[in-house]
C-alpha atoms as a PDB file:
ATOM      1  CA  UNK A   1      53.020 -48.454  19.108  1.00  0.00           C
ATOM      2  CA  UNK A   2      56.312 -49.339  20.879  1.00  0.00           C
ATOM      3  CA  UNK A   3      56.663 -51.813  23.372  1.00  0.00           C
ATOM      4  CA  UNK A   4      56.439 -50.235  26.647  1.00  0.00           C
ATOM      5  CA  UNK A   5      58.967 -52.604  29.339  1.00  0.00           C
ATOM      6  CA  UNK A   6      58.741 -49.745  32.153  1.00  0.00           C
ATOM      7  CA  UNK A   7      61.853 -48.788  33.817  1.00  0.00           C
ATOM      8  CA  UNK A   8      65.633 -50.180  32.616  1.00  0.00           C
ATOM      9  CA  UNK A   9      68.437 -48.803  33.760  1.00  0.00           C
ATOM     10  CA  UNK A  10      71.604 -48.979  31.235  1.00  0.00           C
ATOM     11  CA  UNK A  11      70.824 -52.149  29.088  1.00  0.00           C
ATOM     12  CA  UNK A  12      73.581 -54.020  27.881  1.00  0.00           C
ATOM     13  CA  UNK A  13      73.822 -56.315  25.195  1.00  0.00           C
ATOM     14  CA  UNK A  14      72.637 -60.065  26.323  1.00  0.00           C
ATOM     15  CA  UNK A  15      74.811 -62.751  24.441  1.00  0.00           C
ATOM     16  CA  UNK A  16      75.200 -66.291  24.981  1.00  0.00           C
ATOM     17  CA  UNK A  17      71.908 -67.922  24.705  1.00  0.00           C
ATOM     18  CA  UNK A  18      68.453 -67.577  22.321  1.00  0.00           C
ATOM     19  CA  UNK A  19      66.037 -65.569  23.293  1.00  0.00           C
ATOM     20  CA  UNK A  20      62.048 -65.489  22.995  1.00  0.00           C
ATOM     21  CA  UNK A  21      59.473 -62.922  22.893  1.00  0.00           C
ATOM     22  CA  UNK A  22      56.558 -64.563  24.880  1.00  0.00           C
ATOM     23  CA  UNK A  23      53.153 -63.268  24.933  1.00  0.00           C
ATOM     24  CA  UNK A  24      51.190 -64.937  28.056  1.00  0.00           C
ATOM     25  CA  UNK A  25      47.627 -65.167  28.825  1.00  0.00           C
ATOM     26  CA  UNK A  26      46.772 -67.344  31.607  1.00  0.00           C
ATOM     27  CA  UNK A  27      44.013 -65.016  32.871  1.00  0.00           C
ATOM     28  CA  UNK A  28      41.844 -65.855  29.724  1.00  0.00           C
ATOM     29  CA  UNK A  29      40.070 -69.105  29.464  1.00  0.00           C
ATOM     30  CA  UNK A  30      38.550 -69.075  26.054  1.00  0.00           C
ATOM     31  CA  UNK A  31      39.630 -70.591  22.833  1.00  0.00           C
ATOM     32  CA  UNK A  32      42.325 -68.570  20.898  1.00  0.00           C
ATOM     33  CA  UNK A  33      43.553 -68.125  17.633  1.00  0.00           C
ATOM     34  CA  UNK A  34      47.137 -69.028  16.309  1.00  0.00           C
ATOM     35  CA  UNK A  35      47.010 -69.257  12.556  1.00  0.00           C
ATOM     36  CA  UNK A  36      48.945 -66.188  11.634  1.00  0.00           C
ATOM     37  CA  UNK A  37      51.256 -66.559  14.509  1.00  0.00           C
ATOM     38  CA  UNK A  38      52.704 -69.690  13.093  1.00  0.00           C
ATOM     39  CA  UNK A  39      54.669 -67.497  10.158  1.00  0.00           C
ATOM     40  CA  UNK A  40      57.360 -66.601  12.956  1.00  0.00           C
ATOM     41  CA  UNK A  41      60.556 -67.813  13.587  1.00  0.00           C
ATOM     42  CA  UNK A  42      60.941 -71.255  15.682  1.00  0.00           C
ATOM     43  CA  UNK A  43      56.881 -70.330  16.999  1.00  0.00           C
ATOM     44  CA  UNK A  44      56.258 -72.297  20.037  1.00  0.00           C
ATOM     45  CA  UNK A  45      52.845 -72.526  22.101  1.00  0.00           C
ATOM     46  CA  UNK A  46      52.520 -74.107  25.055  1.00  0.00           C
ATOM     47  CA  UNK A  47      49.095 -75.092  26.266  1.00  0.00           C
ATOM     48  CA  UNK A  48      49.828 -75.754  29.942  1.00  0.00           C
ATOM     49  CA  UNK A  49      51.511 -72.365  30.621  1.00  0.00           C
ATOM     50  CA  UNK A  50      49.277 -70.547  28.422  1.00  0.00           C
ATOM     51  CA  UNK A  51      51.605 -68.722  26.557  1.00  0.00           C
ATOM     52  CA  UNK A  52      52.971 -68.570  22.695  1.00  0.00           C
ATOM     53  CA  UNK A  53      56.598 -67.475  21.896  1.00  0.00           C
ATOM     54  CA  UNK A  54      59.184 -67.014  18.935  1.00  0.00           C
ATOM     55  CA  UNK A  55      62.973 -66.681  18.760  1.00  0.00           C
ATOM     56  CA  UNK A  56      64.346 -62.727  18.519  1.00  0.00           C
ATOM     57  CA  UNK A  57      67.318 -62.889  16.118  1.00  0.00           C
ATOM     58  CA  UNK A  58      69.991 -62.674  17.652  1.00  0.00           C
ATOM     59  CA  UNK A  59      71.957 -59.387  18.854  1.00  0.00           C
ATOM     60  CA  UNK A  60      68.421 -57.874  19.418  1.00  0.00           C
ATOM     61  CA  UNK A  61      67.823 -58.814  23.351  1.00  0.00           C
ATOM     62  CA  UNK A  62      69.340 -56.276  25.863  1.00  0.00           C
ATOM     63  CA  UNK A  63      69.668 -56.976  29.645  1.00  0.00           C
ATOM     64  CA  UNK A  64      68.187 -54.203  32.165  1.00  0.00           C
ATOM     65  CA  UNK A  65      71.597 -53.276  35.067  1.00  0.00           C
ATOM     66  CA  UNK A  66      70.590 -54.566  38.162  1.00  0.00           C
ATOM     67  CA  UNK A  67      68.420 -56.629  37.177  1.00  0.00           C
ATOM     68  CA  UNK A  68      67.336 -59.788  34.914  1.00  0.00           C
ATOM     69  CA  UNK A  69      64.989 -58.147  32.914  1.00  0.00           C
ATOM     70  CA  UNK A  70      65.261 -58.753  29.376  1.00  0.00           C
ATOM     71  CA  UNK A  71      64.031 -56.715  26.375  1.00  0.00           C
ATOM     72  CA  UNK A  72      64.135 -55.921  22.735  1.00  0.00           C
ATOM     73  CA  UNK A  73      63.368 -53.679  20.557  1.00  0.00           C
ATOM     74  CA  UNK A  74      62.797 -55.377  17.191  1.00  0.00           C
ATOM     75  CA  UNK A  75      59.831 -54.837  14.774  1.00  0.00           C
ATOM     76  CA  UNK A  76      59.044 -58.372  14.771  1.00  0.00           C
ATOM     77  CA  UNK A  77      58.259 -58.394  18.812  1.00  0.00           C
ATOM     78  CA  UNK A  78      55.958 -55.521  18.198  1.00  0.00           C
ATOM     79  CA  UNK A  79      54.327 -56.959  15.272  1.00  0.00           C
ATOM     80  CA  UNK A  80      53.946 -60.403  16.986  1.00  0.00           C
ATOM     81  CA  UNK A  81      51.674 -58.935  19.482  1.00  0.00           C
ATOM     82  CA  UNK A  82      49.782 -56.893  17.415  1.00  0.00           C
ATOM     83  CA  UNK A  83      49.265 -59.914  15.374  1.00  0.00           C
ATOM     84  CA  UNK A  84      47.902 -61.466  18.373  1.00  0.00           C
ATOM     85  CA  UNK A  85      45.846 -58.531  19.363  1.00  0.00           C
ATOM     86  CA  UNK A  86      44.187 -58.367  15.998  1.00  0.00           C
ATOM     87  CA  UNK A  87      43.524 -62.662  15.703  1.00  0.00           C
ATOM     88  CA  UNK A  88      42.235 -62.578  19.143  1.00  0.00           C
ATOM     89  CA  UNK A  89      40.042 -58.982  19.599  1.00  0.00           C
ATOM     90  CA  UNK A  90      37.947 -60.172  22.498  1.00  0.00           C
ATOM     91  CA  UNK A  91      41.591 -60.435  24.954  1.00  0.00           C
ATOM     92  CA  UNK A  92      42.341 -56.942  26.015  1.00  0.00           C
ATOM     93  CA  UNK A  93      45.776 -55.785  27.491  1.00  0.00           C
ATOM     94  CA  UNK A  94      44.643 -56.477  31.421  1.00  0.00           C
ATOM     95  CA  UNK A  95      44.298 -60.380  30.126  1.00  0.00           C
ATOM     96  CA  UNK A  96      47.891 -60.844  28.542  1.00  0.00           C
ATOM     97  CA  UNK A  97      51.260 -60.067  29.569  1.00  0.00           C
ATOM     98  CA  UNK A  98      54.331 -60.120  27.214  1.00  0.00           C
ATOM     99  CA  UNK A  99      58.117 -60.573  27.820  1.00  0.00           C
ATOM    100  CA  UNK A 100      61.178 -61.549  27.025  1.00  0.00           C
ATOM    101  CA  UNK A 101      62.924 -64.393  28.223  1.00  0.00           C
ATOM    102  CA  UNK A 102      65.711 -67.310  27.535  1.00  0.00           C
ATOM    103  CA  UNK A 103      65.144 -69.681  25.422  1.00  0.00           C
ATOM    104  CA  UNK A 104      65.417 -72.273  28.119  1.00  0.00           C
ATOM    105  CA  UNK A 105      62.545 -70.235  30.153  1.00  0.00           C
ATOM    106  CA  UNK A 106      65.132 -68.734  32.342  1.00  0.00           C
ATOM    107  CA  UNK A 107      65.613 -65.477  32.585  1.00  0.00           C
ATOM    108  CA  UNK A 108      67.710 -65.231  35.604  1.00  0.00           C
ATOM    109  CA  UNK A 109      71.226 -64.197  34.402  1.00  0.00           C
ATOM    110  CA  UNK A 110      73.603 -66.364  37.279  1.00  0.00           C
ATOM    111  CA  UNK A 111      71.518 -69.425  37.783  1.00  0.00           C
ATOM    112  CA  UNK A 112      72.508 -71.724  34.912  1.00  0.00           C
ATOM    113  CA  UNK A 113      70.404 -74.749  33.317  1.00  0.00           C
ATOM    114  CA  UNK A 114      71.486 -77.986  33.631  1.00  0.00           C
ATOM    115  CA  UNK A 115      72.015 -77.849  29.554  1.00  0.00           C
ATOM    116  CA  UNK A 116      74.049 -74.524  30.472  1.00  0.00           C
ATOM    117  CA  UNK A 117      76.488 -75.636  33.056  1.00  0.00           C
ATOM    118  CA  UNK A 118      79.570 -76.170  31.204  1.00  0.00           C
ATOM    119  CA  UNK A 119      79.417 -72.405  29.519  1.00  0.00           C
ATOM    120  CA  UNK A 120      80.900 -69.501  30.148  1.00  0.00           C
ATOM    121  CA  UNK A 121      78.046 -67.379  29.679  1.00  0.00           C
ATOM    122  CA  UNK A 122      77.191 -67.109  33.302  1.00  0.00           C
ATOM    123  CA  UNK A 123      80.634 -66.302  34.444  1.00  0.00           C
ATOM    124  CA  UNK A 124      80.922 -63.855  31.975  1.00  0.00           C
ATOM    125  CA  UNK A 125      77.606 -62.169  32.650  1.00  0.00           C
ATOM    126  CA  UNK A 126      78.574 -62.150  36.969  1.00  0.00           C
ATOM    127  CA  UNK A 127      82.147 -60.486  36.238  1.00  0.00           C
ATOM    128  CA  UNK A 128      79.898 -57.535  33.769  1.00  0.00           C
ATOM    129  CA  UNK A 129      77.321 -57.258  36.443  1.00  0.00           C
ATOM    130  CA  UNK A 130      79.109 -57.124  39.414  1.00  0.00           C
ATOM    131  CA  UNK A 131      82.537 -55.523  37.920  1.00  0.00           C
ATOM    132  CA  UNK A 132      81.085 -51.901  38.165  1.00  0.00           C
ATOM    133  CA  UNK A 133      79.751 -52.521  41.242  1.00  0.00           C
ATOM    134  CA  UNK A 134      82.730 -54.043  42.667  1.00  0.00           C
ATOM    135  CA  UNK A 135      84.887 -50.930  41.618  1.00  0.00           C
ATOM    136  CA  UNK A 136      82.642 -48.726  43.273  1.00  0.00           C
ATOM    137  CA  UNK A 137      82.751 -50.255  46.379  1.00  0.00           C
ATOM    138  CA  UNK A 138      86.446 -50.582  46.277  1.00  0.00           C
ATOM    139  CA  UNK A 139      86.169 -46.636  45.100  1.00  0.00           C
ATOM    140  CA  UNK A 140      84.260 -45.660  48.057  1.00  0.00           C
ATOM    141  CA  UNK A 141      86.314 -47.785  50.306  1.00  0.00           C
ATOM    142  CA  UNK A 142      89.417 -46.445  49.382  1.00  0.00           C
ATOM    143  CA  UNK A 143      88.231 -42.810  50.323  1.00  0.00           C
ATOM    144  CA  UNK A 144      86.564 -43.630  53.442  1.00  0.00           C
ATOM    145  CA  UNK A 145      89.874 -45.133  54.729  1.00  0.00           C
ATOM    146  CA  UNK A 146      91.615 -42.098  53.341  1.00  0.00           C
ATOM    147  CA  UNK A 147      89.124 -39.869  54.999  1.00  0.00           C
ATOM    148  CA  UNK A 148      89.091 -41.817  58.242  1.00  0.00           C
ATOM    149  CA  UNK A 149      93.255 -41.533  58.025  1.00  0.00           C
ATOM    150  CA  UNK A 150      93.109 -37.885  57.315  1.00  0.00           C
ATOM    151  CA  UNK A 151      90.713 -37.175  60.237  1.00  0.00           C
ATOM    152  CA  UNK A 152      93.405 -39.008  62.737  1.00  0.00           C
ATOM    153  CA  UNK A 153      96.168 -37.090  62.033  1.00  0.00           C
ATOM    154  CA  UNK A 154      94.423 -34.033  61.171  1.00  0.00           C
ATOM    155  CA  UNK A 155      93.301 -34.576  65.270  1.00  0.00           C
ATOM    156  CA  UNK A 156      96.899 -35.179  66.571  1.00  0.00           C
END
């Protein structure tokens, strides 16, 4: 079983900050089971937001173009859920939702945390995002003027 994370167009790499594979389950109210969970790297529950989490290693997280999904494809995500899956049998997939996020639980690439203002990670990650995007519009600029130039003396 692979993790399925939908649609992502051209992930690149995601560097800069820790990132954690979260499994959340705030539409199930009963009890659950941790033990075996607690064998994972940096494992982190949080009772309030219903969720359990552990760090990726690092190099493993990619970031979805055009947008600020993250994902991964390392065993250890995988396993983590079926771990889960197999502690708790009763929660079926329409009860839990799993993703991947910063390790400061944000996962929006140009709004930095207050413990992240001073880096360069978010600069960096605005000039990769919007650097093809830029050139494209300076692409497509520079042959509509062209084109619109062409057309006026073409007409004279």
């Amino acid at each position: 079983m692979a993790l399925d994370w939908g649609n992502c167009f051209a992930p690149t790499d995601y560097t800069g900050r820790k990132t954690r594979f979260v499994i959340e389950y705030l539409a199930w109210n009963d009890p659950i089971s941790f033990v075996s969970l607690a064998k994972y790297f940096q494992f982190a529950k949080n009772d309030l937001k219903r969720r359990v989490s552990f760090v990726l290693p690092e190099g493993h997280t990619k970031r979805c173009q055009f947008s600020s999904k993250l994902i991964t494809s390392h065993p250890s995500a995988e396993n983590f859920l079926l771990e889960f899956k197999k502690e708790n049998p009763r929660i079926t997939n329409p009860y839990i939702r799993f993703y991947v996020m910063d390790d400061k639980g944000l996962d929006v690439p140009f709004v930095p945390n207050i413990s992240d203002i001073t880096s360069n990670t978010v600069i960096e990650e605005a000039k990769q995002g919007f650097g093809g995007i830029l050139k494209i519009f300076l692409i497509c600029g520079a042959g509509y003027f062209a084109f619109k130039e062409f057309n006026k003396r073409k007409g004279k």
